[in-house]
PDB file of N, CA and C in Angstrom:
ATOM      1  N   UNK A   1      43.035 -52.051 -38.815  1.00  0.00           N
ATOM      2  CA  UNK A   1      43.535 -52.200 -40.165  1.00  0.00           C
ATOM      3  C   UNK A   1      44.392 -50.991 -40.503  1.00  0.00           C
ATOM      4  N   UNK A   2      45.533 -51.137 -40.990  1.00  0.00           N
ATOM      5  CA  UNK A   2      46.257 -50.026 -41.320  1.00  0.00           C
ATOM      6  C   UNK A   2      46.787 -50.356 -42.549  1.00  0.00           C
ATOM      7  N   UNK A   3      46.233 -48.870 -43.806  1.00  0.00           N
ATOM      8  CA  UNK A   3      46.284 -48.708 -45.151  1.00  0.00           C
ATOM      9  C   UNK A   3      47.177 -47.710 -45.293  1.00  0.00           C
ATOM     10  N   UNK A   4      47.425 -47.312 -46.635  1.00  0.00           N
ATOM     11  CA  UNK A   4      48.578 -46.174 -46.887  1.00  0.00           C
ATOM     12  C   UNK A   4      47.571 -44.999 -46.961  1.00  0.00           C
ATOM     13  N   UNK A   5      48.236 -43.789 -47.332  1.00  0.00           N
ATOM     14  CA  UNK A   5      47.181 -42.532 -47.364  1.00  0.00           C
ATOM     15  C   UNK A   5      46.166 -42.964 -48.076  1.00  0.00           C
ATOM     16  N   UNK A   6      46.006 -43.287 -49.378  1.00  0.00           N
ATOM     17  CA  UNK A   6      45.110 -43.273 -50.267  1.00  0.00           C
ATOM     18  C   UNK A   6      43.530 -43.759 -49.303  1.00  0.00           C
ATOM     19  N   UNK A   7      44.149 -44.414 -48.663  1.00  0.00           N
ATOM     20  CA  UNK A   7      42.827 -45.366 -47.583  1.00  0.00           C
ATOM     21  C   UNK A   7      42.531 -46.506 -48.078  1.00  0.00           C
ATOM     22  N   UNK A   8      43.467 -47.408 -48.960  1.00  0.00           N
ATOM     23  CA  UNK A   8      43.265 -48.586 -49.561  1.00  0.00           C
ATOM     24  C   UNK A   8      44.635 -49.194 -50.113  1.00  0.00           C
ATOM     25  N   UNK A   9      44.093 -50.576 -49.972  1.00  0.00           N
ATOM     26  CA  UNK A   9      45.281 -51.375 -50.548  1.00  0.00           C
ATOM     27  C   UNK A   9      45.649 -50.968 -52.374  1.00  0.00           C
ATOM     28  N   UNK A  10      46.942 -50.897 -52.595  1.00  0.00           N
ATOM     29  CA  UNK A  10      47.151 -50.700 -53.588  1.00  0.00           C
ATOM     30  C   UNK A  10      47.731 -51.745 -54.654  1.00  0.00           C
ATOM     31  N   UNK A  11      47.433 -51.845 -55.458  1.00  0.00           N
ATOM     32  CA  UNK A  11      47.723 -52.809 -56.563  1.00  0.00           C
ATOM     33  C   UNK A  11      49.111 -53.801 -56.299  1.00  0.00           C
ATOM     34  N   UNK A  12      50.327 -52.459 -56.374  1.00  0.00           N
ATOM     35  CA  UNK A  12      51.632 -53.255 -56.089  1.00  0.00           C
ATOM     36  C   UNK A  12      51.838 -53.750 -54.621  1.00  0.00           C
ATOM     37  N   UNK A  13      50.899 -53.513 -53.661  1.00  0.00           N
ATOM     38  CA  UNK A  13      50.897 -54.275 -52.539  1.00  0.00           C
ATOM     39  C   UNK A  13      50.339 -55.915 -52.330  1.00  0.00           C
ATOM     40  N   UNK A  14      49.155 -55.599 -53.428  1.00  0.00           N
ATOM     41  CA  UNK A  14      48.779 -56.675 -53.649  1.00  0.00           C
ATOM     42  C   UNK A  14      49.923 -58.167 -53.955  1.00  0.00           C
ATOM     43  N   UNK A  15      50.311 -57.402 -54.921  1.00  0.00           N
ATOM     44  CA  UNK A  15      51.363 -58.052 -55.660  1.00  0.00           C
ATOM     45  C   UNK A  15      52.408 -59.303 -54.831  1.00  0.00           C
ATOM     46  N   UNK A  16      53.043 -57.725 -54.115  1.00  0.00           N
ATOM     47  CA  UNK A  16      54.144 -58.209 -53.278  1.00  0.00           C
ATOM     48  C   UNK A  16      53.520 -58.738 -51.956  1.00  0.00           C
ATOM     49  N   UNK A  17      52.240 -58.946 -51.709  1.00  0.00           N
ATOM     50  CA  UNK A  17      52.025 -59.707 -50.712  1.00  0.00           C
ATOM     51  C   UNK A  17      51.504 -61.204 -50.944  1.00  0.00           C
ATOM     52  N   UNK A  18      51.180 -61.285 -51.999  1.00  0.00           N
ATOM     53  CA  UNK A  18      51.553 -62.623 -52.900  1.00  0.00           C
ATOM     54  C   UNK A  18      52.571 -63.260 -52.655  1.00  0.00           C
ATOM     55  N   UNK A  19      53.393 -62.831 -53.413  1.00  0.00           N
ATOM     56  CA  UNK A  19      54.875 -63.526 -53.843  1.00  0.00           C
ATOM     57  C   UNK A  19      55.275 -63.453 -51.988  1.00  0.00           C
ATOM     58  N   UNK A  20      55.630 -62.626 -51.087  1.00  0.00           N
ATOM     59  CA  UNK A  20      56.095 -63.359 -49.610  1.00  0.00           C
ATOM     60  C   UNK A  20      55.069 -64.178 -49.387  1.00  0.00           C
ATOM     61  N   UNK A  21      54.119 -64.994 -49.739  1.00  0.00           N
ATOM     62  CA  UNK A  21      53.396 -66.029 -49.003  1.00  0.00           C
ATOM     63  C   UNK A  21      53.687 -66.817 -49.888  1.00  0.00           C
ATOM     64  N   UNK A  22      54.032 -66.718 -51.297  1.00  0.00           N
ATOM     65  CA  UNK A  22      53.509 -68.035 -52.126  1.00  0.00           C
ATOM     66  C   UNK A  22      52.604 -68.415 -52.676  1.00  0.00           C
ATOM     67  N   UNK A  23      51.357 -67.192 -52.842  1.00  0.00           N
ATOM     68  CA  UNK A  23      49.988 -67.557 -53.028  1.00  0.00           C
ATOM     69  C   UNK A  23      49.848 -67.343 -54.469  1.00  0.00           C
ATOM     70  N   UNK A  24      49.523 -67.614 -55.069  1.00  0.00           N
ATOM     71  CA  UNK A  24      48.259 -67.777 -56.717  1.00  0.00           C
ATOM     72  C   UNK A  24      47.294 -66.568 -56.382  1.00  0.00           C
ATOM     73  N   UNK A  25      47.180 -66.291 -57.613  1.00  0.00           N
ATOM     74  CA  UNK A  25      46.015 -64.902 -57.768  1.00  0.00           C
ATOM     75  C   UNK A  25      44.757 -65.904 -57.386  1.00  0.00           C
ATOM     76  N   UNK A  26      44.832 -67.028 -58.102  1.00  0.00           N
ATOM     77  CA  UNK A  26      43.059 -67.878 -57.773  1.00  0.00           C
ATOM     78  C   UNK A  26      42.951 -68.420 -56.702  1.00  0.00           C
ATOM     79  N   UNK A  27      44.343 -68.714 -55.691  1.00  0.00           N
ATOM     80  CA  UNK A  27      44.277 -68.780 -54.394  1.00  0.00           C
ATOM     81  C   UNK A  27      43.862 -67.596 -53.620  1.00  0.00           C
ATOM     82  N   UNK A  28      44.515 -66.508 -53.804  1.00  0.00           N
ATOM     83  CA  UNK A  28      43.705 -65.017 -53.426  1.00  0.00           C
ATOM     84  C   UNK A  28      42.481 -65.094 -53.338  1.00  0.00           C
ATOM     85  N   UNK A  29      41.862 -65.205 -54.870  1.00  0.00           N
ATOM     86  CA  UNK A  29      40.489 -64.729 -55.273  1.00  0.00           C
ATOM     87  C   UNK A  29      39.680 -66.014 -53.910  1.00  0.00           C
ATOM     88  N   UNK A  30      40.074 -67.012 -54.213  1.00  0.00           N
ATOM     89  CA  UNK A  30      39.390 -68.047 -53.178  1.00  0.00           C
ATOM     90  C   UNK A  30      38.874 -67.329 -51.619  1.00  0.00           C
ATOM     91  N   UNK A  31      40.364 -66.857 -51.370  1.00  0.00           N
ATOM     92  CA  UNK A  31      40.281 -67.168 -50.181  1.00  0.00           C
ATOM     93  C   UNK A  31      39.334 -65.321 -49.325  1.00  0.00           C
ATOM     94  N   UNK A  32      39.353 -64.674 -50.559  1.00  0.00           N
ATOM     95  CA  UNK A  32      38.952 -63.382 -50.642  1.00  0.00           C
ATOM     96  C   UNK A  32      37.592 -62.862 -51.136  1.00  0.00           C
ATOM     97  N   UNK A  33      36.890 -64.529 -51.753  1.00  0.00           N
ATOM     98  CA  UNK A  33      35.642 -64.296 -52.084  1.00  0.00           C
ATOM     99  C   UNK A  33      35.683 -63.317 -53.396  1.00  0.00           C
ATOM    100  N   UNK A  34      36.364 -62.875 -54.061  1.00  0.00           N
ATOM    101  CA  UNK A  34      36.234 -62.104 -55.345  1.00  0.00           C
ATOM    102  C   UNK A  34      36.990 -63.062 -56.489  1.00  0.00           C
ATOM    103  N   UNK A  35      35.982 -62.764 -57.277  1.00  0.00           N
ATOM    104  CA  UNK A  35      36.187 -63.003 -59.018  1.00  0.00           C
ATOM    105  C   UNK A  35      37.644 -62.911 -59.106  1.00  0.00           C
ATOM    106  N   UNK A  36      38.083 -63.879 -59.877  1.00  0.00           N
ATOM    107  CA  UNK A  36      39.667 -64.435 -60.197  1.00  0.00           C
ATOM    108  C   UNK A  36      40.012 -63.091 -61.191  1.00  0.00           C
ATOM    109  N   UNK A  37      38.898 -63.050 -61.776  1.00  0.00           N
ATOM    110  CA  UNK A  37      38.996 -61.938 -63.475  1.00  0.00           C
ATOM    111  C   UNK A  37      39.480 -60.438 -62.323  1.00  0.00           C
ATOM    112  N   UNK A  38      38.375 -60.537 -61.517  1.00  0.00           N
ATOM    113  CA  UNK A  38      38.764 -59.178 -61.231  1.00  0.00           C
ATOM    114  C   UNK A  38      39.934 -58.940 -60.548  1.00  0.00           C
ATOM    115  N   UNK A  39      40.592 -59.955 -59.573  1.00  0.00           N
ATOM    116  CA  UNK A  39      41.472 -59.684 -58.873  1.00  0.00           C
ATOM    117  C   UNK A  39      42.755 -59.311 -59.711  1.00  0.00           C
ATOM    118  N   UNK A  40      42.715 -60.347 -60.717  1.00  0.00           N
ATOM    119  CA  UNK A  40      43.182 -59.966 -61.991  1.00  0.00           C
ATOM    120  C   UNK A  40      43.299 -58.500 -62.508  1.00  0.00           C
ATOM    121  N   UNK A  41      42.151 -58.182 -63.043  1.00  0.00           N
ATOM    122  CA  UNK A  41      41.957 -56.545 -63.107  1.00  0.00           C
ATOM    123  C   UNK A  41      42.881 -55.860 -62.406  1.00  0.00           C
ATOM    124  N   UNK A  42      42.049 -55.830 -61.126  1.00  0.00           N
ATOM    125  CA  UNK A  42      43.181 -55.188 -59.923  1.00  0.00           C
ATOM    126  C   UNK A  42      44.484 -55.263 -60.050  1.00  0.00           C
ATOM    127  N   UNK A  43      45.075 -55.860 -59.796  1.00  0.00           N
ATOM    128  CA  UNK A  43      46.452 -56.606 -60.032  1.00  0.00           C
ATOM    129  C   UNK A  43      47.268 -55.640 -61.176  1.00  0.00           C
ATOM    130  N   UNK A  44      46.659 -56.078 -62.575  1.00  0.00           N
ATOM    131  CA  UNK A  44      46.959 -55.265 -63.660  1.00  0.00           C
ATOM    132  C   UNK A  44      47.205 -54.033 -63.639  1.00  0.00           C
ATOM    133  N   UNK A  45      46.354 -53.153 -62.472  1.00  0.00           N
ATOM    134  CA  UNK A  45      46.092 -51.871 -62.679  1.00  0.00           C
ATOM    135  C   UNK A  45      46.979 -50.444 -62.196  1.00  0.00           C
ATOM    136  N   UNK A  46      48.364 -51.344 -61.993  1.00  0.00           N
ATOM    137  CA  UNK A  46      49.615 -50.522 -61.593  1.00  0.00           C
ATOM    138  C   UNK A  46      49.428 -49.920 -60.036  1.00  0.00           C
ATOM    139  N   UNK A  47      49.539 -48.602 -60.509  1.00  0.00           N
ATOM    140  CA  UNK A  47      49.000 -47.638 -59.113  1.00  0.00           C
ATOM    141  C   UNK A  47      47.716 -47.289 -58.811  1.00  0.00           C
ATOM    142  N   UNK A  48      46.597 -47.508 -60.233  1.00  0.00           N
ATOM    143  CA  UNK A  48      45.815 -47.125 -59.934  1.00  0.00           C
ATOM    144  C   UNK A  48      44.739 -47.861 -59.193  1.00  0.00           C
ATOM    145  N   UNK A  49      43.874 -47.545 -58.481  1.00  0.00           N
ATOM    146  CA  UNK A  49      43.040 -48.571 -57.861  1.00  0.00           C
ATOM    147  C   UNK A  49      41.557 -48.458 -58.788  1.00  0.00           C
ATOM    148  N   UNK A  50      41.429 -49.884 -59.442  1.00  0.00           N
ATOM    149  CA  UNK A  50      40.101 -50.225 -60.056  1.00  0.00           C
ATOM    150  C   UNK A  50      39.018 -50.919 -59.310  1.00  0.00           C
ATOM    151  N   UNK A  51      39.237 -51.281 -58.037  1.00  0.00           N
ATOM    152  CA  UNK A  51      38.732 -52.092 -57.546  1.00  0.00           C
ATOM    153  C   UNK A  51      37.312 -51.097 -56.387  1.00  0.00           C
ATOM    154  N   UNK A  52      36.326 -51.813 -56.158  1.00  0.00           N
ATOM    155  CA  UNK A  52      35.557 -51.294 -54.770  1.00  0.00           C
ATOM    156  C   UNK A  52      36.358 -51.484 -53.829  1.00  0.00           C
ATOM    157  N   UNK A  53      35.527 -50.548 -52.950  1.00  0.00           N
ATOM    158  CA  UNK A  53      36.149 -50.568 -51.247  1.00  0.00           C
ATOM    159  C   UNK A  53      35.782 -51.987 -51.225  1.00  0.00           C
ATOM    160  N   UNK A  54      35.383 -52.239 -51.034  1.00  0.00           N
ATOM    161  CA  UNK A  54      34.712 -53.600 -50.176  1.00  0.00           C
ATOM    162  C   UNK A  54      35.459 -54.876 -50.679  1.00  0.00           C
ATOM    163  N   UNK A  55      35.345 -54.510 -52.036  1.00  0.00           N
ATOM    164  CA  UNK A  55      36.249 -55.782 -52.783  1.00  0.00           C
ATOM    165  C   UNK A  55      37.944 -55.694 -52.535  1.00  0.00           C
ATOM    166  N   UNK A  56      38.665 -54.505 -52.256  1.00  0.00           N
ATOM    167  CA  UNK A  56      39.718 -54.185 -51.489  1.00  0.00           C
ATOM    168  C   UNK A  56      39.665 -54.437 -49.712  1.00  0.00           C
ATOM    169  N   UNK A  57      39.010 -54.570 -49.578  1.00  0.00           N
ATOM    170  CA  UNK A  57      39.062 -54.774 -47.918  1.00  0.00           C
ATOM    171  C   UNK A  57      38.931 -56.355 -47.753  1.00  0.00           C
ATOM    172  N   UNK A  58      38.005 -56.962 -48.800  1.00  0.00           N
ATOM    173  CA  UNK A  58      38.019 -58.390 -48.537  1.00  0.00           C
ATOM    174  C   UNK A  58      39.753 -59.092 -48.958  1.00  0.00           C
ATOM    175  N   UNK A  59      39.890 -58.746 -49.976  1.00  0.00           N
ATOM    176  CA  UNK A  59      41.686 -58.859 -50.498  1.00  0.00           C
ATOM    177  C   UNK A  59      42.686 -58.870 -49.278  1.00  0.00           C
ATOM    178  N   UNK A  60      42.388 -57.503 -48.534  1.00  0.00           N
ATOM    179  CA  UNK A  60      43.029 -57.075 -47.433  1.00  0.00           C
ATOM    180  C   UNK A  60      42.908 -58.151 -46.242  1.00  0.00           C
ATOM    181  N   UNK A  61      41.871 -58.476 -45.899  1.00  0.00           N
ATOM    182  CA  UNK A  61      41.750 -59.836 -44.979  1.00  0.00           C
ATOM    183  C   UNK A  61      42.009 -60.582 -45.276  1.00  0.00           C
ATOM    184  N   UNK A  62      41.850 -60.846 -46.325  1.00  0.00           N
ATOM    185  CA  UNK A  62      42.703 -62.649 -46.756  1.00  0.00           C
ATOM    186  C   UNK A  62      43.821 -63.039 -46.863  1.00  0.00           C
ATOM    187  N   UNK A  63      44.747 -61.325 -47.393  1.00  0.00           N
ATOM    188  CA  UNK A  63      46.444 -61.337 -46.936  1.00  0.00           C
ATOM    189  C   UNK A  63      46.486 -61.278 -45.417  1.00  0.00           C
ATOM    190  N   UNK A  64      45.782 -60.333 -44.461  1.00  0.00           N
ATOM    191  CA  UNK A  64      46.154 -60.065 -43.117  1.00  0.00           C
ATOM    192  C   UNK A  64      46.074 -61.680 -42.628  1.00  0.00           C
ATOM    193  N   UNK A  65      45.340 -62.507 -42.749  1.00  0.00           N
ATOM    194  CA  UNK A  65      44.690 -63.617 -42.196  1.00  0.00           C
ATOM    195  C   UNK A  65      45.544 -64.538 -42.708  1.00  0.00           C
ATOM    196  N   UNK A  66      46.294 -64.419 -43.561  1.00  0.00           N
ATOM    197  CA  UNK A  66      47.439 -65.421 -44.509  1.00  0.00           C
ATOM    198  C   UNK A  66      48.597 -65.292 -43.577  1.00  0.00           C
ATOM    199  N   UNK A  67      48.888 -64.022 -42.884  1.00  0.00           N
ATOM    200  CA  UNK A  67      50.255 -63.659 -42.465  1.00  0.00           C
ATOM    201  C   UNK A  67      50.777 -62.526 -42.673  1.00  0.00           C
ATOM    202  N   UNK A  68      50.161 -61.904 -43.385  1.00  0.00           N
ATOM    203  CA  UNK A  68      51.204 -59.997 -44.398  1.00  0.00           C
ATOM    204  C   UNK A  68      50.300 -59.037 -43.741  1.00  0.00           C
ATOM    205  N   UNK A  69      51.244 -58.137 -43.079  1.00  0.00           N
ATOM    206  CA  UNK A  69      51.046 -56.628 -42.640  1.00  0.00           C
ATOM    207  C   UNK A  69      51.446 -55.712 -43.468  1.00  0.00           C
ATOM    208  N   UNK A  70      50.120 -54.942 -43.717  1.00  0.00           N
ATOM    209  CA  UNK A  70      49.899 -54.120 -44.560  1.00  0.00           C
ATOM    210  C   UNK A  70      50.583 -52.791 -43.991  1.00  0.00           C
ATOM    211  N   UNK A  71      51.811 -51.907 -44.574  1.00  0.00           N
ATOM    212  CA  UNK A  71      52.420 -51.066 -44.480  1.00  0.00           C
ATOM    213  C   UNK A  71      51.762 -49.567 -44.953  1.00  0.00           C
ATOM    214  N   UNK A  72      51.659 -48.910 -43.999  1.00  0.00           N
ATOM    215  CA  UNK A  72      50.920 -47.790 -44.428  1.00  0.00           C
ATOM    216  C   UNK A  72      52.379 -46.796 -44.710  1.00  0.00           C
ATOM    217  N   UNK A  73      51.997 -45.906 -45.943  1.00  0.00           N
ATOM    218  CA  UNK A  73      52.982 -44.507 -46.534  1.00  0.00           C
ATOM    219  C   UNK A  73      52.800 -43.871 -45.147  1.00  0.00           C
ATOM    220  N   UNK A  74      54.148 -42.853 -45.161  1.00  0.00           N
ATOM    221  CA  UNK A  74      54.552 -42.524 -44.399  1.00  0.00           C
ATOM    222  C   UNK A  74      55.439 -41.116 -45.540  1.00  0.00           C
ATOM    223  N   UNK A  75      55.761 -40.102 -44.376  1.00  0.00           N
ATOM    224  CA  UNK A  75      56.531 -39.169 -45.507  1.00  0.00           C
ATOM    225  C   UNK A  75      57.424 -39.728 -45.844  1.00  0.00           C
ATOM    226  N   UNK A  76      58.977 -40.403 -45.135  1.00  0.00           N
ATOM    227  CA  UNK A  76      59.721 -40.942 -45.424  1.00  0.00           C
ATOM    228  C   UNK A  76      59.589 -41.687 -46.693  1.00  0.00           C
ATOM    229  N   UNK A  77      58.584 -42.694 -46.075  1.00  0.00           N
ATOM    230  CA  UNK A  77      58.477 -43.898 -46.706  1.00  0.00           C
ATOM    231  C   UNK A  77      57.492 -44.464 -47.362  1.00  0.00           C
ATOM    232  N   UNK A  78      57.765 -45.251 -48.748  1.00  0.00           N
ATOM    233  CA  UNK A  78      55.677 -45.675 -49.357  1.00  0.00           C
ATOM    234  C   UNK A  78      55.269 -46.502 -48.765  1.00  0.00           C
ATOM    235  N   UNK A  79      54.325 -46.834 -49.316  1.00  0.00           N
ATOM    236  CA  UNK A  79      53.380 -48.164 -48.512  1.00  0.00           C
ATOM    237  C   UNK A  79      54.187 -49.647 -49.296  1.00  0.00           C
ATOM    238  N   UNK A  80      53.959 -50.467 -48.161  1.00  0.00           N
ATOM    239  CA  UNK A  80      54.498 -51.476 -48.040  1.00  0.00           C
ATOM    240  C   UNK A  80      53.990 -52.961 -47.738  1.00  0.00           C
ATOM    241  N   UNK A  81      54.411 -54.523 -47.586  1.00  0.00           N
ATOM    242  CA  UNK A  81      53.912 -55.358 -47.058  1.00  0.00           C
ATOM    243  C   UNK A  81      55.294 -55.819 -46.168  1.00  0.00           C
ATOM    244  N   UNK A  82      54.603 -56.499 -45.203  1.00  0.00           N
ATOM    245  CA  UNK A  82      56.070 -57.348 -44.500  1.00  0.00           C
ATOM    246  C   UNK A  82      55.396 -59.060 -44.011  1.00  0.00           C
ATOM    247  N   UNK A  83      55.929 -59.780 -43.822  1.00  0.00           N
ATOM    248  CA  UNK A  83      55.148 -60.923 -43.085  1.00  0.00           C
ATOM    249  C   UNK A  83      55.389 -60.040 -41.413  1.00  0.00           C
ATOM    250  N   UNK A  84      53.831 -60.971 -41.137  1.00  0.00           N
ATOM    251  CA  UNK A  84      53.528 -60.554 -39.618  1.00  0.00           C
ATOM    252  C   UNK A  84      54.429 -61.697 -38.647  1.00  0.00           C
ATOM    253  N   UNK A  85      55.094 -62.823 -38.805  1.00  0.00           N
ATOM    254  CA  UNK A  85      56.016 -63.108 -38.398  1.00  0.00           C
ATOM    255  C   UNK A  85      57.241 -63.670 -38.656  1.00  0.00           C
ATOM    256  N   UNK A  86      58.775 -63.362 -38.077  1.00  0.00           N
ATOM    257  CA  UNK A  86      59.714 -63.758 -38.724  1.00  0.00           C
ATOM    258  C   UNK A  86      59.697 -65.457 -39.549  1.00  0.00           C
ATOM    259  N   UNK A  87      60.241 -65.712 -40.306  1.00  0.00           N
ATOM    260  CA  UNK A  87      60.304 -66.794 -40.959  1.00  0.00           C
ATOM    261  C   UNK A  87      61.342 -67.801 -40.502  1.00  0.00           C
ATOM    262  N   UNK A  88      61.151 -69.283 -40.059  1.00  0.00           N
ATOM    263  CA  UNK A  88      61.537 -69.944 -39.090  1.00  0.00           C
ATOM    264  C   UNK A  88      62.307 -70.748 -40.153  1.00  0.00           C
TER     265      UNK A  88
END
C-alpha cells in the first residue's frame, strides 16, 4: 500500500478518486463497509483527516480494488490518485 507522508489517505484524494471511477459516496461507503454519514464527514474535511486508521484503510481498499492508485507526496510533488490502468 502506498500513502502520502502523513501515512494516510487524505480527504482530497478521496475525492478525486471518486470522480476517475464514477463512484457515489454511498457506493464508496458500500463497498468500504463504513457509514455513508461518515464517509461524508471525511470527505467534508478538506485536508484534515477526521477519520480512523482503519476506517481510512478500508476506503483505501475499496478505491485500490475499484482501479485507483494511490499517489504518495513526494518533495517535488503532493499526493495524488491515477487509475491503475490506461482507459480503453
Amino acid at each position: 500500500m502506498r500513502v502520502n507522508d502523513s501515512g494516510m489517505l487524505r480527504p482530497p484524494q478521496i475525492r478525486a478518486a471518486r470522480a476517475l471511477l464514477g463512484m457515489s459516496q454511498q457506493e464508496l461507503a458500500l463497498r468500504s463497509e463504513v457509514g455513508l454519514a461518515t464517509l461524508k464527514r471525511i470527505e467534508a474535511a478538506g485536508l484534515e483527516l477526521t477519520g480512523t486508521a482503519r476506517t481510512l484503510f478500508r476506503i483505501q481498499k475499496a478505491l485500490e480494488a475499484a482501479g485507483v492508485v494511490i499517489i504518495e507526496q513526494t518533495k517535488a510533488e503532493g499526493p495524488g490518485v491515477r487509475l491503475a490502468s490506461p482507459v480503453e
